[in-house]
PDB file of N, CA and C in Angstrom:
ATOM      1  N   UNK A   1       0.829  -1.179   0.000  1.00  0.00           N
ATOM      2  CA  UNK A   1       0.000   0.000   0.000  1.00  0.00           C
ATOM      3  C   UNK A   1       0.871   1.237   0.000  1.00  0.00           C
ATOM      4  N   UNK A   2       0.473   2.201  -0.709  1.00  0.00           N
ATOM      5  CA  UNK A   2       1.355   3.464  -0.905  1.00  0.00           C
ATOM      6  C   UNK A   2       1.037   4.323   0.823  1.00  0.00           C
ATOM      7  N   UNK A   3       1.848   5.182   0.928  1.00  0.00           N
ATOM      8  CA  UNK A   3       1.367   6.413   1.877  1.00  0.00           C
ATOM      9  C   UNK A   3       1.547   7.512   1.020  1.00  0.00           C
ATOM     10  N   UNK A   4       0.906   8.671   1.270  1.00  0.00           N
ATOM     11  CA  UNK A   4       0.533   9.928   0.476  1.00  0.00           C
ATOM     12  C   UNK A   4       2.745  10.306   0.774  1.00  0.00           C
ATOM     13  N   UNK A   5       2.594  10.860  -0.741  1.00  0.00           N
ATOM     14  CA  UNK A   5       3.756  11.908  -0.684  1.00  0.00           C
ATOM     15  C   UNK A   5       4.813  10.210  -1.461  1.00  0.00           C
ATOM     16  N   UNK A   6       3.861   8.981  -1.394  1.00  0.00           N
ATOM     17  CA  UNK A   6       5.307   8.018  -2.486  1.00  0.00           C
ATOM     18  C   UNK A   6       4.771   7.964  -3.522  1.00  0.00           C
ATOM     19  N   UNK A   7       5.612   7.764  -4.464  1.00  0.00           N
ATOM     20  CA  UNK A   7       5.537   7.380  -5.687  1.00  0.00           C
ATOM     21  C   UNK A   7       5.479   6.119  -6.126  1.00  0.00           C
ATOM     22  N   UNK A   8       4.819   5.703  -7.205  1.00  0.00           N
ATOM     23  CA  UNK A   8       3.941   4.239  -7.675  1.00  0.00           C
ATOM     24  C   UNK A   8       5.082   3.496  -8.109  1.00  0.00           C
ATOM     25  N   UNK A   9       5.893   2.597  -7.892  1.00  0.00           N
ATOM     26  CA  UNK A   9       6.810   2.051  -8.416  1.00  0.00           C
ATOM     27  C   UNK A   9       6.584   2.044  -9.676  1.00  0.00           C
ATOM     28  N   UNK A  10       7.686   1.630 -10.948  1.00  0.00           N
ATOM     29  CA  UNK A  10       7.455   1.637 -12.124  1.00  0.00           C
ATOM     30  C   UNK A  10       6.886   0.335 -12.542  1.00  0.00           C
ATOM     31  N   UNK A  11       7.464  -0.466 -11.727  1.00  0.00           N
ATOM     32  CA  UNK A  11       6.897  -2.151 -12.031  1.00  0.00           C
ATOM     33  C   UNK A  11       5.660  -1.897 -11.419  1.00  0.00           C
ATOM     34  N   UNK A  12       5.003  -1.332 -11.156  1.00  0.00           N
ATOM     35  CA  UNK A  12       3.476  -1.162 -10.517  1.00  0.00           C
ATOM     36  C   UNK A  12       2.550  -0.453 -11.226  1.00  0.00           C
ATOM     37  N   UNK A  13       1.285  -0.788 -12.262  1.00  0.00           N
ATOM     38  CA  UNK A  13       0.559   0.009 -12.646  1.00  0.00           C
ATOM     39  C   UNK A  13       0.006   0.492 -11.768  1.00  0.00           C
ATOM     40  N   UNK A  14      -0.419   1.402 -12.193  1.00  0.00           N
ATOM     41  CA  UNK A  14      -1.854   1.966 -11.416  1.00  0.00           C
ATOM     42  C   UNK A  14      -3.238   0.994 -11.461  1.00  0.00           C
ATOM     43  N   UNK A  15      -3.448   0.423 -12.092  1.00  0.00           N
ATOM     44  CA  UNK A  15      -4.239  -0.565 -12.102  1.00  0.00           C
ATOM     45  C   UNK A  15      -4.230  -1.708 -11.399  1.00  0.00           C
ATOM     46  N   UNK A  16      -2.787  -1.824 -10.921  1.00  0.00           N
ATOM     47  CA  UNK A  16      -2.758  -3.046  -9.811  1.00  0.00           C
ATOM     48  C   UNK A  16      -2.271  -2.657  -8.517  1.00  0.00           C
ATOM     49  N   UNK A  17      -2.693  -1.374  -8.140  1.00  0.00           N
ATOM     50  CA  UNK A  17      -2.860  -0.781  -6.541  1.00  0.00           C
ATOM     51  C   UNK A  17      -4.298  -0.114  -6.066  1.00  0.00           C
ATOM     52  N   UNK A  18      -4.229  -0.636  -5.062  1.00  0.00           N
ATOM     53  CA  UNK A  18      -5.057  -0.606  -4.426  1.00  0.00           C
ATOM     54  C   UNK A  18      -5.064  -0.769  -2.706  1.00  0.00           C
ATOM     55  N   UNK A  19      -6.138   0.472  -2.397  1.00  0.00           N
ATOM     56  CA  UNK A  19      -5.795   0.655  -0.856  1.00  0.00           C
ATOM     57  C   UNK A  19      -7.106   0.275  -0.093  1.00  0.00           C
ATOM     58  N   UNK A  20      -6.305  -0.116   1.127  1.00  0.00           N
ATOM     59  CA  UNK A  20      -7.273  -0.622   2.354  1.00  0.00           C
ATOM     60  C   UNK A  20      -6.851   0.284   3.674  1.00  0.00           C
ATOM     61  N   UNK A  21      -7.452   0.559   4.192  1.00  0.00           N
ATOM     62  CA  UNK A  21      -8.167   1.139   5.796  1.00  0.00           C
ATOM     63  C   UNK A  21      -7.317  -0.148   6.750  1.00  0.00           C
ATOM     64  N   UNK A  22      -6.269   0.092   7.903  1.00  0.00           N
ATOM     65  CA  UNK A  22      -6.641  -0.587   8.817  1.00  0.00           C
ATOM     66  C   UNK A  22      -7.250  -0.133   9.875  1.00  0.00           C
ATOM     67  N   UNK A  23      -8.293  -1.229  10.329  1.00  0.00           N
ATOM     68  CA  UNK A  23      -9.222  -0.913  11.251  1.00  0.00           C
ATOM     69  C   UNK A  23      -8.908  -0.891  13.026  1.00  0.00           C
ATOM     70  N   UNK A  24      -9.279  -0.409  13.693  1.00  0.00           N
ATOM     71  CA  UNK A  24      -8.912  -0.082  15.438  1.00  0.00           C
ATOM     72  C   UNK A  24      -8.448  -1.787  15.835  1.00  0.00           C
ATOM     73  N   UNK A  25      -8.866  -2.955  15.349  1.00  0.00           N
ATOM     74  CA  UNK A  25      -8.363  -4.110  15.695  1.00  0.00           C
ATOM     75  C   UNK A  25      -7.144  -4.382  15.413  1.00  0.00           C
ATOM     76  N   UNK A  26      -6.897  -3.687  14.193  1.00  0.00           N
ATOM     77  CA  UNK A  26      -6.006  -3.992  13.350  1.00  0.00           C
ATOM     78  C   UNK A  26      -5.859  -4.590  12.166  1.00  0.00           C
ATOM     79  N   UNK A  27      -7.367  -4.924  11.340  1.00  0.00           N
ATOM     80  CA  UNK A  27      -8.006  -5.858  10.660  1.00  0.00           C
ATOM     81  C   UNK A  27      -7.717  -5.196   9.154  1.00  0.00           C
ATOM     82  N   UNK A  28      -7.637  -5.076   8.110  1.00  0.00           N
ATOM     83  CA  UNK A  28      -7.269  -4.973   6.824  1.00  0.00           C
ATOM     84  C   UNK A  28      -8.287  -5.861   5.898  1.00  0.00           C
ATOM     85  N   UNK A  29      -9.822  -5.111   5.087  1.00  0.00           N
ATOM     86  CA  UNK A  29      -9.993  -6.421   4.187  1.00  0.00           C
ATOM     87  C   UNK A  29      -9.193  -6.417   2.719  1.00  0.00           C
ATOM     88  N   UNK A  30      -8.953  -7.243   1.916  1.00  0.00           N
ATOM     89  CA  UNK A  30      -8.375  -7.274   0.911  1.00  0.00           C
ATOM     90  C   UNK A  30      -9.387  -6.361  -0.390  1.00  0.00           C
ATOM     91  N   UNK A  31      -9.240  -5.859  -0.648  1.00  0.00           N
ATOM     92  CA  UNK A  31      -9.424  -5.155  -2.175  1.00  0.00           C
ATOM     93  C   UNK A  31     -10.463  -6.662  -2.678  1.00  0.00           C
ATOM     94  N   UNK A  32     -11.234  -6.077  -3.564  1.00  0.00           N
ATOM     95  CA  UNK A  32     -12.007  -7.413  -4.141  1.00  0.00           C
ATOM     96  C   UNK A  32     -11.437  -7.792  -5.310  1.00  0.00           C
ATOM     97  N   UNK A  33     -10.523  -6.654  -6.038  1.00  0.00           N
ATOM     98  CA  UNK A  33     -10.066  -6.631  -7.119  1.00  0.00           C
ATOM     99  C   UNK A  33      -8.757  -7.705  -6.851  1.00  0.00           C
ATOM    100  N   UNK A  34      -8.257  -7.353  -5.727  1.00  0.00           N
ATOM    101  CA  UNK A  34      -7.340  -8.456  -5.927  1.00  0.00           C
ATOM    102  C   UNK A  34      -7.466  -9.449  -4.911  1.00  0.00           C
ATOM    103  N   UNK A  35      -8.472  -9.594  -4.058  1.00  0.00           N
ATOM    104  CA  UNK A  35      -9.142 -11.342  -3.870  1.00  0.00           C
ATOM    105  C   UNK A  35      -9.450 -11.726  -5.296  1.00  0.00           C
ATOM    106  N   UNK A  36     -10.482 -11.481  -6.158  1.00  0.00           N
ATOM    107  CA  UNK A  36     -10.540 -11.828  -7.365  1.00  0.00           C
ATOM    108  C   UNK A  36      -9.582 -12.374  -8.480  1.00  0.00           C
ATOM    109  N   UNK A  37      -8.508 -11.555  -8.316  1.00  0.00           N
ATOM    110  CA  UNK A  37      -7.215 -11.477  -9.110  1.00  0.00           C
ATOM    111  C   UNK A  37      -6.181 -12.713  -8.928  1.00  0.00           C
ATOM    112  N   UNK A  38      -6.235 -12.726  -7.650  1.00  0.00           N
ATOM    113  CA  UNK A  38      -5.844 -14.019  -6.576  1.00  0.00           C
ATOM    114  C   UNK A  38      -6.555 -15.613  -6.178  1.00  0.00           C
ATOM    115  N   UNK A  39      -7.972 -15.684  -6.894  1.00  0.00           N
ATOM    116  CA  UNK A  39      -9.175 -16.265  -6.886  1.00  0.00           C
ATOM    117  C   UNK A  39      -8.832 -16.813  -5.019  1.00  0.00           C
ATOM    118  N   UNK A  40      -8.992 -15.861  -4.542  1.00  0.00           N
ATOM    119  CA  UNK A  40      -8.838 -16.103  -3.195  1.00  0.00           C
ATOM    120  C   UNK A  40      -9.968 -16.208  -2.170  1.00  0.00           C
ATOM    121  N   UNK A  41     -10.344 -16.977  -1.533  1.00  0.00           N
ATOM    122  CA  UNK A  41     -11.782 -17.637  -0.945  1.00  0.00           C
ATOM    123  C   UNK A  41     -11.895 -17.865   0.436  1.00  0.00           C
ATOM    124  N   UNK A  42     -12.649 -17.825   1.131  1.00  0.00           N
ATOM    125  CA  UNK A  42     -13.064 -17.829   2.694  1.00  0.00           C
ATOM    126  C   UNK A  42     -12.167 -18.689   2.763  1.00  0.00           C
ATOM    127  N   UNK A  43     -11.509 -18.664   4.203  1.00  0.00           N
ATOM    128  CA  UNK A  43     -11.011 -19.642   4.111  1.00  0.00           C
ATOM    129  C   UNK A  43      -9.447 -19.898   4.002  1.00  0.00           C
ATOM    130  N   UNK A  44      -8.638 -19.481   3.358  1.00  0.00           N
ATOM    131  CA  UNK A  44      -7.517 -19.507   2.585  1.00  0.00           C
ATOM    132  C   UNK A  44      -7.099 -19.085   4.081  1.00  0.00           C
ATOM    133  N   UNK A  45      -5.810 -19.265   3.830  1.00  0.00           N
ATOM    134  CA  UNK A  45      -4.719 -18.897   5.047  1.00  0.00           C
ATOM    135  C   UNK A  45      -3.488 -17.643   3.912  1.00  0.00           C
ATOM    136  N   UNK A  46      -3.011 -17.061   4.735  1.00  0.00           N
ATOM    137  CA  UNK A  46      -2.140 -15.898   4.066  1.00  0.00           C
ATOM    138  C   UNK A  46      -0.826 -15.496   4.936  1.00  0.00           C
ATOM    139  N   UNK A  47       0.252 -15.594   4.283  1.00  0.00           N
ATOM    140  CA  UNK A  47       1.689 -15.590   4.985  1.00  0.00           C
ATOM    141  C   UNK A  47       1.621 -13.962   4.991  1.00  0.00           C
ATOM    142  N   UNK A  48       2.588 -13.416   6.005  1.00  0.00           N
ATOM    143  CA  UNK A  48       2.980 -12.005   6.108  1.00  0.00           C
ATOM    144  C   UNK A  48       4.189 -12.057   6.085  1.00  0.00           C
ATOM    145  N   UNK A  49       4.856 -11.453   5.244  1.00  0.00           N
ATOM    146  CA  UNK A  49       6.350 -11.369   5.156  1.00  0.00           C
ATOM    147  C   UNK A  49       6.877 -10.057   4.809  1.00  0.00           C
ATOM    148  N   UNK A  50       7.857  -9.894   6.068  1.00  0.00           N
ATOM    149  CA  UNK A  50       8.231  -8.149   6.267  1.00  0.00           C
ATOM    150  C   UNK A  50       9.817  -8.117   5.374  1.00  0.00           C
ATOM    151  N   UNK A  51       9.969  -7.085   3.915  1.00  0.00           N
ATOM    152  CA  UNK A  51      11.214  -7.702   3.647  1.00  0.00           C
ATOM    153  C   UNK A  51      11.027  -6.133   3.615  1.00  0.00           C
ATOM    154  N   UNK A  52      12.538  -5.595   4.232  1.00  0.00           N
ATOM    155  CA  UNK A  52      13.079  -4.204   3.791  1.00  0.00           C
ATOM    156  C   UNK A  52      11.967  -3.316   3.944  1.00  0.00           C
ATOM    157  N   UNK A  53      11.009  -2.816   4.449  1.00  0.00           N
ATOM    158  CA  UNK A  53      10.321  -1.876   5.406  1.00  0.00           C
ATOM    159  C   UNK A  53       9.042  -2.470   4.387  1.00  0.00           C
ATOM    160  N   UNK A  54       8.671  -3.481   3.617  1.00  0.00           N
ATOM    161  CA  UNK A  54       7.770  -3.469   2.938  1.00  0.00           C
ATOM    162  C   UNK A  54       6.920  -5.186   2.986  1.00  0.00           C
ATOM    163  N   UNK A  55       5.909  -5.274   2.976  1.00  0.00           N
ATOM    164  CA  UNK A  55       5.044  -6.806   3.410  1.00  0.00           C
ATOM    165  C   UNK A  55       4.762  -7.187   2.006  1.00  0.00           C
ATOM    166  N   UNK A  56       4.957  -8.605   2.166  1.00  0.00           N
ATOM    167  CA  UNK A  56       4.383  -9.269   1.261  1.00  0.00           C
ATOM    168  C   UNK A  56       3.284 -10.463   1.444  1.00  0.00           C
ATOM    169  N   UNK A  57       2.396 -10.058   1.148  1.00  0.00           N
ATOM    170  CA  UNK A  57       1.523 -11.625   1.490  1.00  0.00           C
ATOM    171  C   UNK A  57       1.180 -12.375   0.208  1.00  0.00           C
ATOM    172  N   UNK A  58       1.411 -13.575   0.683  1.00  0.00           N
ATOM    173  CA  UNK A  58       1.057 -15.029   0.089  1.00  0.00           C
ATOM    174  C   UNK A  58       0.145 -15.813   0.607  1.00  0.00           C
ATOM    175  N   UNK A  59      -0.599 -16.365  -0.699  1.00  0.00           N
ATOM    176  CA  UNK A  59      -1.380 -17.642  -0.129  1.00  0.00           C
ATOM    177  C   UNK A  59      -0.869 -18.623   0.698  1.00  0.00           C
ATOM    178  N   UNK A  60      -0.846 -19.416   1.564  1.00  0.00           N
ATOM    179  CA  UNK A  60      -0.346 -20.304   1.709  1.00  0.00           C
ATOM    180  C   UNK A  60      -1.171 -21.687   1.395  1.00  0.00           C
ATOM    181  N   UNK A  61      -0.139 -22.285   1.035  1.00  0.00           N
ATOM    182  CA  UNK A  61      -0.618 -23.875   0.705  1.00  0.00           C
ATOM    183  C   UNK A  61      -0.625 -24.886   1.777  1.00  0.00           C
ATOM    184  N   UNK A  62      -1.592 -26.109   1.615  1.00  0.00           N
ATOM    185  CA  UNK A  62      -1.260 -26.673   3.127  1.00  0.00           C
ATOM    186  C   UNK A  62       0.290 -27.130   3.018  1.00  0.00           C
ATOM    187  N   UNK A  63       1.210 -27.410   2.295  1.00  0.00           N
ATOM    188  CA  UNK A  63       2.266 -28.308   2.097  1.00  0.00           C
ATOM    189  C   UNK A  63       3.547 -26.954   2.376  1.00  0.00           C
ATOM    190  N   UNK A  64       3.075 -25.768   2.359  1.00  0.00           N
ATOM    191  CA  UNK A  64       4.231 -24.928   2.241  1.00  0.00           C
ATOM    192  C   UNK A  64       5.173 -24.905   3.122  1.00  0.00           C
ATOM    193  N   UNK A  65       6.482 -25.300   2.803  1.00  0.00           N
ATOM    194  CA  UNK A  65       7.006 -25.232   4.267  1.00  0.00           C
ATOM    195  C   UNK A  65       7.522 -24.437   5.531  1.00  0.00           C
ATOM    196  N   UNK A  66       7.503 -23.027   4.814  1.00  0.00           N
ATOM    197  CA  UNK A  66       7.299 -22.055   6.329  1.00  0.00           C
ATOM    198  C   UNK A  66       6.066 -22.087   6.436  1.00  0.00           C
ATOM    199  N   UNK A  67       5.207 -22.294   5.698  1.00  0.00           N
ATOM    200  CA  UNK A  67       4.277 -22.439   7.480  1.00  0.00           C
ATOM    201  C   UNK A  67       3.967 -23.330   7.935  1.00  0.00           C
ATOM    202  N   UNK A  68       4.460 -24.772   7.842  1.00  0.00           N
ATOM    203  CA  UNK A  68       4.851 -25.752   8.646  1.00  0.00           C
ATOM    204  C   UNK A  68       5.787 -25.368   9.435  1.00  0.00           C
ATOM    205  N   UNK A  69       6.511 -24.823   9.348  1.00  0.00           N
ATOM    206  CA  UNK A  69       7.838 -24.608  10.368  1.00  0.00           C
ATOM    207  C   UNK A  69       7.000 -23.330  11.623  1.00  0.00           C
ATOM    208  N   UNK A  70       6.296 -21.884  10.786  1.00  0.00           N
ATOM    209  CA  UNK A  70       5.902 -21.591  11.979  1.00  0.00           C
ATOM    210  C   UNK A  70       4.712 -22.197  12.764  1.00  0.00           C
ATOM    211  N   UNK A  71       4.301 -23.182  12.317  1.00  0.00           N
ATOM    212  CA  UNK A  71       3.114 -24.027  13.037  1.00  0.00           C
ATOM    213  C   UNK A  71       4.001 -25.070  14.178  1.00  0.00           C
ATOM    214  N   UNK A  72       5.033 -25.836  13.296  1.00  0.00           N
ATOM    215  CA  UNK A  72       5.775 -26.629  14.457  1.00  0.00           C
ATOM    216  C   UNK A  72       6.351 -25.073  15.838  1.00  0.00           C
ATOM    217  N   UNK A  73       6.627 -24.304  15.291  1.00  0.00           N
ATOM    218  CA  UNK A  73       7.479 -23.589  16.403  1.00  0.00           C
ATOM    219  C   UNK A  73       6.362 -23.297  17.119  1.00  0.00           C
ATOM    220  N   UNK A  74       4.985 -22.801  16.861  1.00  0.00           N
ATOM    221  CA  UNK A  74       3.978 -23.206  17.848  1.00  0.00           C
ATOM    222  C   UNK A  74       3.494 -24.014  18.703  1.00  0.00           C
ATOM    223  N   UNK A  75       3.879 -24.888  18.176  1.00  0.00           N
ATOM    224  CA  UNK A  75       3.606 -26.452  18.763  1.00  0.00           C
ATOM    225  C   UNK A  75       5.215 -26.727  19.824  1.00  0.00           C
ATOM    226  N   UNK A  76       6.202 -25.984  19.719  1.00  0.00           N
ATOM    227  CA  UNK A  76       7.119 -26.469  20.608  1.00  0.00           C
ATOM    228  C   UNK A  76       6.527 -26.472  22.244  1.00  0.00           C
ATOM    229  N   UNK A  77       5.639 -25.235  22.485  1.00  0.00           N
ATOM    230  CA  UNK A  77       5.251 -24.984  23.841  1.00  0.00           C
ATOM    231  C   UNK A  77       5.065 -26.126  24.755  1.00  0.00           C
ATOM    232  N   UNK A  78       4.184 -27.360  23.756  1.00  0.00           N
ATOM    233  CA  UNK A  78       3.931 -28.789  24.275  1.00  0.00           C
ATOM    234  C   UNK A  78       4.945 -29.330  24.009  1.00  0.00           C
ATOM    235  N   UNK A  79       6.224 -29.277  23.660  1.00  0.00           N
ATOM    236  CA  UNK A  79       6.881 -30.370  23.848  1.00  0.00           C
ATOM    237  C   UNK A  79       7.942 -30.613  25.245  1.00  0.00           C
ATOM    238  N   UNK A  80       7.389 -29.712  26.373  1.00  0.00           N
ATOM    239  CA  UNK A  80       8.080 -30.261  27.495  1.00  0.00           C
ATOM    240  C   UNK A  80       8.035 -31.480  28.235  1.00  0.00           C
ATOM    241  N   UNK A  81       9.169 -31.960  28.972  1.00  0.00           N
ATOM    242  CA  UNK A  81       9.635 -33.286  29.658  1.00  0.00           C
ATOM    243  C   UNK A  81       7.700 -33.653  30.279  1.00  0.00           C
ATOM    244  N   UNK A  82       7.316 -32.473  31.054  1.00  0.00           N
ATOM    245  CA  UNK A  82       6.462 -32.638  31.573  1.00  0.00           C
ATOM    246  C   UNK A  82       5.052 -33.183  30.495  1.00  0.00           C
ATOM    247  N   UNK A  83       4.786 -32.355  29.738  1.00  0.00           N
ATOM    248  CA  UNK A  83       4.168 -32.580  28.735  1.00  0.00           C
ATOM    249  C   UNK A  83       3.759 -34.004  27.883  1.00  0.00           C
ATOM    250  N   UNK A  84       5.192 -34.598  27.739  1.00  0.00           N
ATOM    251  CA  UNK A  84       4.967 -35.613  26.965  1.00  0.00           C
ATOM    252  C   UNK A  84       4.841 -36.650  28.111  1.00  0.00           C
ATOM    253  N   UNK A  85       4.833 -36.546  29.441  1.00  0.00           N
ATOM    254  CA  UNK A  85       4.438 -37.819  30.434  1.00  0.00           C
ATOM    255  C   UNK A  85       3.459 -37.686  30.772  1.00  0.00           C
ATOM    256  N   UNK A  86       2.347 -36.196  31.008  1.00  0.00           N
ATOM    257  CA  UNK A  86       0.893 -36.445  30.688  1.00  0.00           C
ATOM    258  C   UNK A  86       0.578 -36.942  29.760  1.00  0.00           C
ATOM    259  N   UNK A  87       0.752 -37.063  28.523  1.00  0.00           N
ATOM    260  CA  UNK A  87      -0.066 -37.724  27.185  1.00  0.00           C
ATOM    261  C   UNK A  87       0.599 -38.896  26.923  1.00  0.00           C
ATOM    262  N   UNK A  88       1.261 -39.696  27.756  1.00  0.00           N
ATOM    263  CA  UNK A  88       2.313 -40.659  27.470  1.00  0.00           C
ATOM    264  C   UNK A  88       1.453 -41.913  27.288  1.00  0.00           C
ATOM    265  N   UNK A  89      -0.113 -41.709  28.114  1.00  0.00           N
ATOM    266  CA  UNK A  89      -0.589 -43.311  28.337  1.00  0.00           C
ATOM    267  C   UNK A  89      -1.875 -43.151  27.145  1.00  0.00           C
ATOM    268  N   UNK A  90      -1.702 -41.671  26.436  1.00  0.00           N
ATOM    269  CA  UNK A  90      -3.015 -41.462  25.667  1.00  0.00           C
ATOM    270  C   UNK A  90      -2.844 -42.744  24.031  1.00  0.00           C
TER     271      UNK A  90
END
């Protein structure tokens, strides 16, 4: 998304920007033009990736492997000593 006072990159038409509002939650909806563009559907999961002061989001796939990796690093919380001897007899 641009902020007032930048300029449109050259690799960027004007036709393929487009701005969103974030909301007091922090919530962002996508442009319909480019859910559409993206054939992107309830549902879908979406990576955030911060490169050089600028985000990129991606679909994610179930197979992709960062976000298997940040799902396992979620999942480390349960893997303490303690942890795995409660669920040991499951």
């Amino acid at each position: 998304m641009k902020r007032s006072g930048q300029s449109t990159p050259t690799w960027l038409s004007p036709m393929d920007t487009e701005l969103a509002t974030i909301t007091a939650k922090g919530q962002v909806t996508i442009p319909k033009a480019i859910r559409e563009a993206l054939r992107l559907q309830q549902g879908d999961q979406l990576r955030w990736d911060l490169e050089d002061g600028a985000v990129r989001v991606q679909l994610v796939s179930p197979l992709d492997l960062t976000y298997l990796r940040g799902v396992e690093a979620g999942l480390q919380e349960w893997a303490s000593p303690e942890d795995e001897q409660a669920f040991a007899d499951l």
